[in-house]
Protein backbone atom coordinates (compact mmCIF):
# COMPACT_ATOMS: atom_id res chain seq x y z
CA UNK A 1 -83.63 -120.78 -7.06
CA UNK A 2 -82.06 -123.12 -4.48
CA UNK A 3 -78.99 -121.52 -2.32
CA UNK A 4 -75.99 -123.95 -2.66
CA UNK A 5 -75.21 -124.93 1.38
CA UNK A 6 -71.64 -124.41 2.42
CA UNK A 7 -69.17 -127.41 2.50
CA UNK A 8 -67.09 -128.82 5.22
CA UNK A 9 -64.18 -127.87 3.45
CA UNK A 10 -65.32 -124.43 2.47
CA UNK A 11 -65.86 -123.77 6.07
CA UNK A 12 -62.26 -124.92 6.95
CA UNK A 13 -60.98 -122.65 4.18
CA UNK A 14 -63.33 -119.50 5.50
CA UNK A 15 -61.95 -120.11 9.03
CA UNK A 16 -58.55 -120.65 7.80
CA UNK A 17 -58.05 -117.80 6.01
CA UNK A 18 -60.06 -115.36 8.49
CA UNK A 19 -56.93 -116.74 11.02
CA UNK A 20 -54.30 -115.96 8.48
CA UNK A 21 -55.61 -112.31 8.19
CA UNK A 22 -56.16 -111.81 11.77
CA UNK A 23 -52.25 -112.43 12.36
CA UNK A 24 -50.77 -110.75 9.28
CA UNK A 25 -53.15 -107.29 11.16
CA UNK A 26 -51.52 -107.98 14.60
CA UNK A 27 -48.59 -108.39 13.14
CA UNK A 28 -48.48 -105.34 11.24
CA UNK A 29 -49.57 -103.39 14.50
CA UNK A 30 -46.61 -104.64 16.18
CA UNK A 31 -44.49 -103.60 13.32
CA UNK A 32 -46.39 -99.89 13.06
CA UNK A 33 -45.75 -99.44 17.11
CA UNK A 34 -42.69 -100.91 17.22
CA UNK A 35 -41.39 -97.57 14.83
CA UNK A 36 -43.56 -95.19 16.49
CA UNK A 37 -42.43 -92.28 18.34
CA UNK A 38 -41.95 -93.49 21.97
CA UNK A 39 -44.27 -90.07 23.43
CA UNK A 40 -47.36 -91.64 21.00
CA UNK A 41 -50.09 -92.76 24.09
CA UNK A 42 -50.22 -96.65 24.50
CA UNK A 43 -46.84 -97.07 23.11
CA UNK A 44 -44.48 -95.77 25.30
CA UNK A 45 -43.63 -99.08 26.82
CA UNK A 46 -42.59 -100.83 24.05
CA UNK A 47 -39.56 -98.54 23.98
CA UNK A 48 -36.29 -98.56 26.34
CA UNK A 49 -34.47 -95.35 27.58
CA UNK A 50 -32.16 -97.04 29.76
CA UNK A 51 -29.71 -99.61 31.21
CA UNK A 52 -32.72 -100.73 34.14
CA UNK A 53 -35.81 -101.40 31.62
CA UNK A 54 -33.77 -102.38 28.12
CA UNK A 55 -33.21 -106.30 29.58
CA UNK A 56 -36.95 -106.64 30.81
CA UNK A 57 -37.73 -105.00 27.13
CA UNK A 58 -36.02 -107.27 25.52
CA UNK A 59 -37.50 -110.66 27.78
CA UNK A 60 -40.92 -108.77 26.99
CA UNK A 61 -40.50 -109.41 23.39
CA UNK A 62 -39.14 -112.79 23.67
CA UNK A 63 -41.92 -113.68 25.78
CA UNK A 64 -44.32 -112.29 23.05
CA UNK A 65 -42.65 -114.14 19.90
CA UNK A 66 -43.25 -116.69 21.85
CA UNK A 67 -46.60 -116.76 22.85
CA UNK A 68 -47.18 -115.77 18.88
CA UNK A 69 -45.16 -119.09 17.77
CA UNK A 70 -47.32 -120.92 20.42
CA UNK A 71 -50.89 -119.65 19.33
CA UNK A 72 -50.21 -120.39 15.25
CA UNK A 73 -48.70 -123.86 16.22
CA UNK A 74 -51.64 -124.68 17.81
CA UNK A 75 -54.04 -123.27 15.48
CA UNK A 76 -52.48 -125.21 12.40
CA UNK A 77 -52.63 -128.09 14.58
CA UNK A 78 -56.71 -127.57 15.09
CA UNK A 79 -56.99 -126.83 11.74
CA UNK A 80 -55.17 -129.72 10.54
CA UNK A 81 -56.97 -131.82 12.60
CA UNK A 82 -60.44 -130.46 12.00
CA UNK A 83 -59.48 -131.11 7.89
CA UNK A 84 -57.94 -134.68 8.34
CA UNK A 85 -60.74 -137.24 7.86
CA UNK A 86 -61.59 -139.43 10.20
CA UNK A 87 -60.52 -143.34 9.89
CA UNK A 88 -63.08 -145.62 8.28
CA UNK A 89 -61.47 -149.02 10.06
CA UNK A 90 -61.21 -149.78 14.05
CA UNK A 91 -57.45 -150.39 12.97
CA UNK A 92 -57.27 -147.18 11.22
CA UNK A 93 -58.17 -145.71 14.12
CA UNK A 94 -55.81 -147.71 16.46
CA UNK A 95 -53.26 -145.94 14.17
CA UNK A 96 -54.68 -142.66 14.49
CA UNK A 97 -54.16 -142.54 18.53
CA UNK A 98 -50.58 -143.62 18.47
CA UNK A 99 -49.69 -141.16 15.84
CA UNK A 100 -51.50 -138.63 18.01
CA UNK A 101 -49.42 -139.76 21.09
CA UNK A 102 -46.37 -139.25 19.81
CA UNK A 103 -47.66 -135.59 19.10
CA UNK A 104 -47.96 -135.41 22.56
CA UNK A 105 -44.79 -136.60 23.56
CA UNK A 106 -42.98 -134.39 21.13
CA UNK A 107 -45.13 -131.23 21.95
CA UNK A 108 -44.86 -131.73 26.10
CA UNK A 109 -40.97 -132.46 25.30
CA UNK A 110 -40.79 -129.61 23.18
CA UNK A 111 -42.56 -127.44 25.32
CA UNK A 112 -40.23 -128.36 28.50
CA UNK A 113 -37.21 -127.49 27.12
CA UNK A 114 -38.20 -124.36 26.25
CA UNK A 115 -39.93 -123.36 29.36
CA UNK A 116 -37.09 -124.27 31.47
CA UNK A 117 -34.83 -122.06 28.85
CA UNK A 118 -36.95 -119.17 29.51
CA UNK A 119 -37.08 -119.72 33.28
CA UNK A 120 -33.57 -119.39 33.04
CA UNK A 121 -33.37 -116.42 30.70
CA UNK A 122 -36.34 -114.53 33.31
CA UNK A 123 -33.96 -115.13 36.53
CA UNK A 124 -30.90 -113.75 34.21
CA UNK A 125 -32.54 -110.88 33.43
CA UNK A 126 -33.92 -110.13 36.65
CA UNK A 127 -30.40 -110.43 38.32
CA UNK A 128 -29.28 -108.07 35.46
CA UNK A 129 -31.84 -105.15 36.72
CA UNK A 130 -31.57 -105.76 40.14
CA UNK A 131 -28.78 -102.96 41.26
CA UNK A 132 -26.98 -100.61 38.87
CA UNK A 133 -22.99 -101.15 37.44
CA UNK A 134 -22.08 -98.03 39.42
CA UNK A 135 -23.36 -96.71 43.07
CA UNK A 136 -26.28 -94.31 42.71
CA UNK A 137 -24.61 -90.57 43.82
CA UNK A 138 -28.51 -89.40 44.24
CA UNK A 139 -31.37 -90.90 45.96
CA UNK A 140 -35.05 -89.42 46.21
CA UNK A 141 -37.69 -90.41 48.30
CA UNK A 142 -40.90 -90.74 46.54
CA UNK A 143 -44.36 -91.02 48.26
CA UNK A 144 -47.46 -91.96 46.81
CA UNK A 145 -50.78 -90.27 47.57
CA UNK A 146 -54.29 -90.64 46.14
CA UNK A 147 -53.69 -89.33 43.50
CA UNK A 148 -50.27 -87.36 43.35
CA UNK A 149 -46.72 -88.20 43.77
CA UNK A 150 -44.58 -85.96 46.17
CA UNK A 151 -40.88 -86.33 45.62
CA UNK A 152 -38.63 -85.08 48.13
CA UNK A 153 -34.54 -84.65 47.30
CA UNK A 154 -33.59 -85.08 50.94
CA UNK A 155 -29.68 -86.47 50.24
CA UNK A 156 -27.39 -83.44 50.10
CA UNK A 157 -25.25 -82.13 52.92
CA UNK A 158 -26.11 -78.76 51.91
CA UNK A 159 -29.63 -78.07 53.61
CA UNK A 160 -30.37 -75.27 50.85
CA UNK A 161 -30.47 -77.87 47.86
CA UNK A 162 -33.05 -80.45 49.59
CA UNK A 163 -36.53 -79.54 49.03
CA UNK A 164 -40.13 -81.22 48.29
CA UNK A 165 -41.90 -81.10 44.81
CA UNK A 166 -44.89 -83.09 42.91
CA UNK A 167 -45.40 -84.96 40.34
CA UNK A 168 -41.72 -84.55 38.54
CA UNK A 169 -39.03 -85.99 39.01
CA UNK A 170 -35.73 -84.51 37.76
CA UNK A 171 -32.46 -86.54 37.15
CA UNK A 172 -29.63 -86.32 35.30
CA UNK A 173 -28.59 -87.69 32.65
CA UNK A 174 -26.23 -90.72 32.49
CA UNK A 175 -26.47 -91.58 35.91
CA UNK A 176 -28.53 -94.55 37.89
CA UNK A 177 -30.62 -92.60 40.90
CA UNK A 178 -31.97 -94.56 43.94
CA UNK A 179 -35.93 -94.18 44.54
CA UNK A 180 -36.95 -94.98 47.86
CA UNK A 181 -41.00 -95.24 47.30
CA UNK A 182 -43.28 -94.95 50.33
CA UNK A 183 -47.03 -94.81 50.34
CA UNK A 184 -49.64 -92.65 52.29
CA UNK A 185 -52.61 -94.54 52.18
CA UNK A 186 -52.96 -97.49 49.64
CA UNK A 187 -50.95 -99.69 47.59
CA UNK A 188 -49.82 -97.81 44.71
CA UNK A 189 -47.20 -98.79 42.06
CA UNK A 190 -44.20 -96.41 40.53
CA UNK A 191 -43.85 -97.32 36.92
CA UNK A 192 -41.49 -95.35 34.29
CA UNK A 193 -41.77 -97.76 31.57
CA UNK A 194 -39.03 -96.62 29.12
CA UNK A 195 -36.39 -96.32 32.73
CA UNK A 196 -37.49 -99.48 34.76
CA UNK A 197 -39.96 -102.17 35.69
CA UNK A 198 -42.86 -101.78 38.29
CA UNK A 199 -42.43 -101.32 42.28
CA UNK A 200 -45.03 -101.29 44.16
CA UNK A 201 -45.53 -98.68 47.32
CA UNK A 202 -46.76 -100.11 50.37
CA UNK A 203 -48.30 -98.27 53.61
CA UNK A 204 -45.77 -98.84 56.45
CA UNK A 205 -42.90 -99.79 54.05
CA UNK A 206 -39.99 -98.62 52.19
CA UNK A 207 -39.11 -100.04 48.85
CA UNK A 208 -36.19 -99.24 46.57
CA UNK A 209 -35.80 -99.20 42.99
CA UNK A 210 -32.94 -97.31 40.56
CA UNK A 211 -33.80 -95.62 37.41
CA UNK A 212 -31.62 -93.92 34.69
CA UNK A 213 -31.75 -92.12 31.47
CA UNK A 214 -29.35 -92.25 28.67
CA UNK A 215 -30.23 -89.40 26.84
CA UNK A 216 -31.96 -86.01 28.08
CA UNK A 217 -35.90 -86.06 27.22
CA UNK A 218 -39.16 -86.01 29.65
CA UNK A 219 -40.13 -90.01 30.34
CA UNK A 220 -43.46 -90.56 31.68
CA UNK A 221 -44.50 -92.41 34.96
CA UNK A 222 -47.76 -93.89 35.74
CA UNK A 223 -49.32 -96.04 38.84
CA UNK A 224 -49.97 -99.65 37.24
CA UNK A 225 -51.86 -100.45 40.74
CA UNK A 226 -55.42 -99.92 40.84
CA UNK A 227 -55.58 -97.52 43.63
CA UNK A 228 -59.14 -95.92 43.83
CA UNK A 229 -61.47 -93.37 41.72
CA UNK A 230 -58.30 -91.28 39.96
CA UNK A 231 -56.03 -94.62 39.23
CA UNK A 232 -56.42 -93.17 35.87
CA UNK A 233 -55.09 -89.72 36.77
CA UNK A 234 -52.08 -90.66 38.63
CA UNK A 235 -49.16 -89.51 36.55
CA UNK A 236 -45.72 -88.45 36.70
CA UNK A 237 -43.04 -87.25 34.82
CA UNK A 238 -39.41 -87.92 35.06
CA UNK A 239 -37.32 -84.87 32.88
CA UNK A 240 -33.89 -86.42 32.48
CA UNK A 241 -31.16 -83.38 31.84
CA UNK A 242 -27.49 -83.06 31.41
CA UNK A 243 -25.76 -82.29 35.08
CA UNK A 244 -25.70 -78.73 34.04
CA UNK A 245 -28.80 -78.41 33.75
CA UNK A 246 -29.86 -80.67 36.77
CA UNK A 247 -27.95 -78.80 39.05
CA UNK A 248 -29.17 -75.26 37.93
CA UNK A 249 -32.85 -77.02 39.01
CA UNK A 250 -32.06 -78.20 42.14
CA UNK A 251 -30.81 -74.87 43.11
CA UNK A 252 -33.39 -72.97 42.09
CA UNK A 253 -35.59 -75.63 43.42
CA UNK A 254 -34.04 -75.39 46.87
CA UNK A 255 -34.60 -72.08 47.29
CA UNK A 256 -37.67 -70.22 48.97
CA UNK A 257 -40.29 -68.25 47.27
CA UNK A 258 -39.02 -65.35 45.48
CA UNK A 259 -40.36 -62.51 48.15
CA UNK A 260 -42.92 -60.55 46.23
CA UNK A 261 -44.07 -57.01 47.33
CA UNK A 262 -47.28 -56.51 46.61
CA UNK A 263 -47.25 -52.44 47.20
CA UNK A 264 -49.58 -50.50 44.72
CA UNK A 265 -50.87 -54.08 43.38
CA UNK A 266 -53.99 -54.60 45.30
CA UNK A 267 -54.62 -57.79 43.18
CA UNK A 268 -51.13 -59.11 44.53
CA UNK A 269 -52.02 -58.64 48.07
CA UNK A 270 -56.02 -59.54 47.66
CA UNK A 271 -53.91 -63.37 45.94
CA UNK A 272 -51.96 -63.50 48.81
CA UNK A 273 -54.04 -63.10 51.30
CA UNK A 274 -56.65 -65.46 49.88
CA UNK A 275 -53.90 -68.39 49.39
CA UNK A 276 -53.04 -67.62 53.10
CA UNK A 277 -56.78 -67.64 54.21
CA UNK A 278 -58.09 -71.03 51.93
CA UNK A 279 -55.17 -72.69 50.80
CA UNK A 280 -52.39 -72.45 53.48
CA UNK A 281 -54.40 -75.06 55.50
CA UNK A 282 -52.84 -78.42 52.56
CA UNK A 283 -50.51 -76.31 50.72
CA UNK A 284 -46.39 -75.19 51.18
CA UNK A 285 -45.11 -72.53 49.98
CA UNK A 286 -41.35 -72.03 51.42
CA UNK A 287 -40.64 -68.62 52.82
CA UNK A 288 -44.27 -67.77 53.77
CA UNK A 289 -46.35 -68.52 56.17
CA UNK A 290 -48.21 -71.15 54.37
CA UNK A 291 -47.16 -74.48 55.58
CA UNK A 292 -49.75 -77.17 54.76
CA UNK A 293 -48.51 -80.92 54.69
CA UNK A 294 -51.57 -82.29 53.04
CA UNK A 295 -50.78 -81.76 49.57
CA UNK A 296 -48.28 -80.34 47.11
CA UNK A 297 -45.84 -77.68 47.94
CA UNK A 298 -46.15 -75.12 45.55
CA UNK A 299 -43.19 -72.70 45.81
CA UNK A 300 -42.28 -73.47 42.51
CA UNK A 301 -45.35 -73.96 40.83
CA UNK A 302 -44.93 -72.19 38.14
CA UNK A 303 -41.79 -74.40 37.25
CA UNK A 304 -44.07 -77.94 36.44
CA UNK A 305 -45.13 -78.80 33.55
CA UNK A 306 -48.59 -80.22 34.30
CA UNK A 307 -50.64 -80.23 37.32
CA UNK A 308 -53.48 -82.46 39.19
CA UNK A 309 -50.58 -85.66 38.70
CA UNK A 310 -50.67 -84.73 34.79
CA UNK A 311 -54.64 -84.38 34.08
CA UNK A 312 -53.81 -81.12 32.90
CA UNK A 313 -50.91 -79.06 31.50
CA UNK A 314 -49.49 -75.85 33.42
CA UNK A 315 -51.29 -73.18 32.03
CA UNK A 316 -53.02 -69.93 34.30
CA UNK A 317 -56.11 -71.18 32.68
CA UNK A 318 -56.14 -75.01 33.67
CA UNK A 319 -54.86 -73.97 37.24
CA UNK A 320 -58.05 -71.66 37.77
CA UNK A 321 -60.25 -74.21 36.43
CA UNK A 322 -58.21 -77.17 38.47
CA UNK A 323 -58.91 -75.12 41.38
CA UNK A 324 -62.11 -73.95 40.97
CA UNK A 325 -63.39 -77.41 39.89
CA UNK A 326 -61.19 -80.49 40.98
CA UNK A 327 -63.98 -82.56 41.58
CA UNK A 328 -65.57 -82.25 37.97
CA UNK A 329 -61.78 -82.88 36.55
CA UNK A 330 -60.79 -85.70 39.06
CA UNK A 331 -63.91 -86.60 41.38
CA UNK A 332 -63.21 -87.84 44.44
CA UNK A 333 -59.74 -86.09 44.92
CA UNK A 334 -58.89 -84.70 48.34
CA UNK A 335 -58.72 -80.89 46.54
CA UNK A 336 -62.51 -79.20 47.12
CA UNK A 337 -63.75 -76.83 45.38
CA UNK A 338 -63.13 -73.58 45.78
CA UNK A 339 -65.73 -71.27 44.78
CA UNK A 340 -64.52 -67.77 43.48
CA UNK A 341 -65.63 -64.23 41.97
CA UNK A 342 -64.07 -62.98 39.28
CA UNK A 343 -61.81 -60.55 40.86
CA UNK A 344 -61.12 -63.13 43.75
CA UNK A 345 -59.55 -65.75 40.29
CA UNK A 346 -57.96 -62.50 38.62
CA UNK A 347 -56.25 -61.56 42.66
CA UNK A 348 -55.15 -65.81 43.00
CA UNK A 349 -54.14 -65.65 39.45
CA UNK A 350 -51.88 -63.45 40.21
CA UNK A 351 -50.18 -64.23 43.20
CA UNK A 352 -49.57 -67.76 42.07
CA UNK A 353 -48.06 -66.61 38.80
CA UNK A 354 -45.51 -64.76 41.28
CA UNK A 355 -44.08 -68.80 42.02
CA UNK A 356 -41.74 -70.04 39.48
């Protein structure tokens, strides 16, 4: 039996439809995302938290509905064209161009105006995110390494309540905070989608940014600049509380180690002593000996939610394996290694539970 051969018009109709079905399943993404919870992964930016990223949200979604009206203008137009015959007469045809030259002056006059509309609604907005309503009463310093973020609260008169942590940042709640963001090595960029736009960090320079929250939760941060190996695994969180709350932290924060006697608990000492003897060398831990620059300070470890800039959650388990096999969970990173017997992970185990 012969097969029938597809039609001209069929074809138009296939294609036609297959566009139609295409946009009604991006737009019902949008729609499902759009209602999401703002924690889901890939969604988080889509959602604002605060007075610094709700304008750029807002442009963001502007920019997209129009981009949207843009690509099914044009595609009806292709369409349309692709389905109109063509004209039989040289005068028909004569026609036919200065019809489609007054499409042209309509779409590049269209297409102006609304340009120059958004140009002027982008400048607005940026104006509108540039510096907070009121004067930031904190200001952190945050420096960018590959791959972890160490914060420093280096602002209060009282020595006792400034301190250095890693990889959260805590703020409270209602209330714009300076960043200062340095870098240690490459460029890097600090990015808290649902609390502000992206800065990049620069070797040799200082930028600034403000962020705030308007209601308590945990936000998270992210470098957006390809930086190396771990770009991937270079996360941050930013735990917005009530000033209660914030200023219980910071206290506790400021303050050294806990001392911890390790009498009768040969374990205890064994941990300490092997902290002292392989990990003193990058590490901090306030009110010991241990006094590395090189990487996090630890003195309140136990504190953090996650570790290794958020690859894994704070758990005795994940630290032992973190430190027993960073470069399996985040090759490349500056943290070796670290071979250890059993008894040697049960003794480290225990002294760095001791750090909260």
């Amino acid at each position: 039996m012969q097969r029938a051969l597809p039609t001209r018009s069929n074809g138009i109709r296939a294609s036609r439809d297959a566009c139609a079905r295409a946009t009604l399943a991006a737009l019902a993404w949008v729609a499902s995302t759009a209602h999401a919870s703002p924690t889901a992964p890939l969604n988080y930016f889509l959602h604002a938290a605060g007075p610094a990223a709700a304008p750029t949200m807002r442009l963001g979604w502007a920019l997209t509905a129009i981009a949207v009206c843009v690509t099914l203008i044009v595609a009806g137009l292709l369409i349309g064209a692709i389905a109109r015959k063509r004209p039989a007469a040289p005068s028909d045809s004569l026609d036919a161009e200065a019809g489609g030259m007054r499409w042209i002056y309509v779409g590049t006059g269209v297409s102006s105006i609304v340009l120059f509309a958004m140009l002027v609604y982008v400048l607005v907005t940026l104006e509108s995110v540039a510096s907070p309503a009121a004067h930031p009463q904190l200001t952190i310093t945050v420096t960018a390494y590959d791959w972890w973020w160490k914060v420093d609260y280096a602002d209060d008169p009282d020595p006792a309540r400034n301190f250095s942590t890693a990889n959260e940042i805590h703020i409270p709640v209602g209330e714009p905070v300076k960043v200062q963001l340095k870098s240690a090595d490459v460029v890097h960029a600090f990015w808290v989608p649902q609390l502000a736009g992206k800065t990049q960090t620069i070797p040799g320079q200082t930028n600034e940014q403000w962020i705030q929250a308007d209601h308590a939760g945990v936000y998270r941060g992210q470098c957006s600049q390809f930086c190396g190996a771990q770009h991937a695994h270079m996360a941050f969180e930013v735990v917005a509380q009530n000033a209660a709350d914030f200023n219980a932290w910071r206290d506790a924060q400021g303050r050294p180690a806990a001392p911890v006697s390790d009498r009768g608990d040969p374990a205890l000492a064994a941990g300490r002593h092997l902290f002292a003897e392989r990990c003193a060398g990058c590490h901090m831990i306030r009110g010991t000996d241990a006094a590395g620059l090189q990487a996090p300070d630890l003195t309140h470890l136990g504190s953090r939610r996650t570790i290794a800039a958020g690859a894994l959650t704070n758990t005795p388990d994940h630290l032992l394996d973190w430190i027993q096999h960073a470069q399996r969970i985040k090759p490349e990173a500056l943290m070796p290694n670290i071979a250890l017997t059993t008894d040697d992970a049960a003794a480290l185990s225990a002294y760095l539970a001791t750090l909260r």
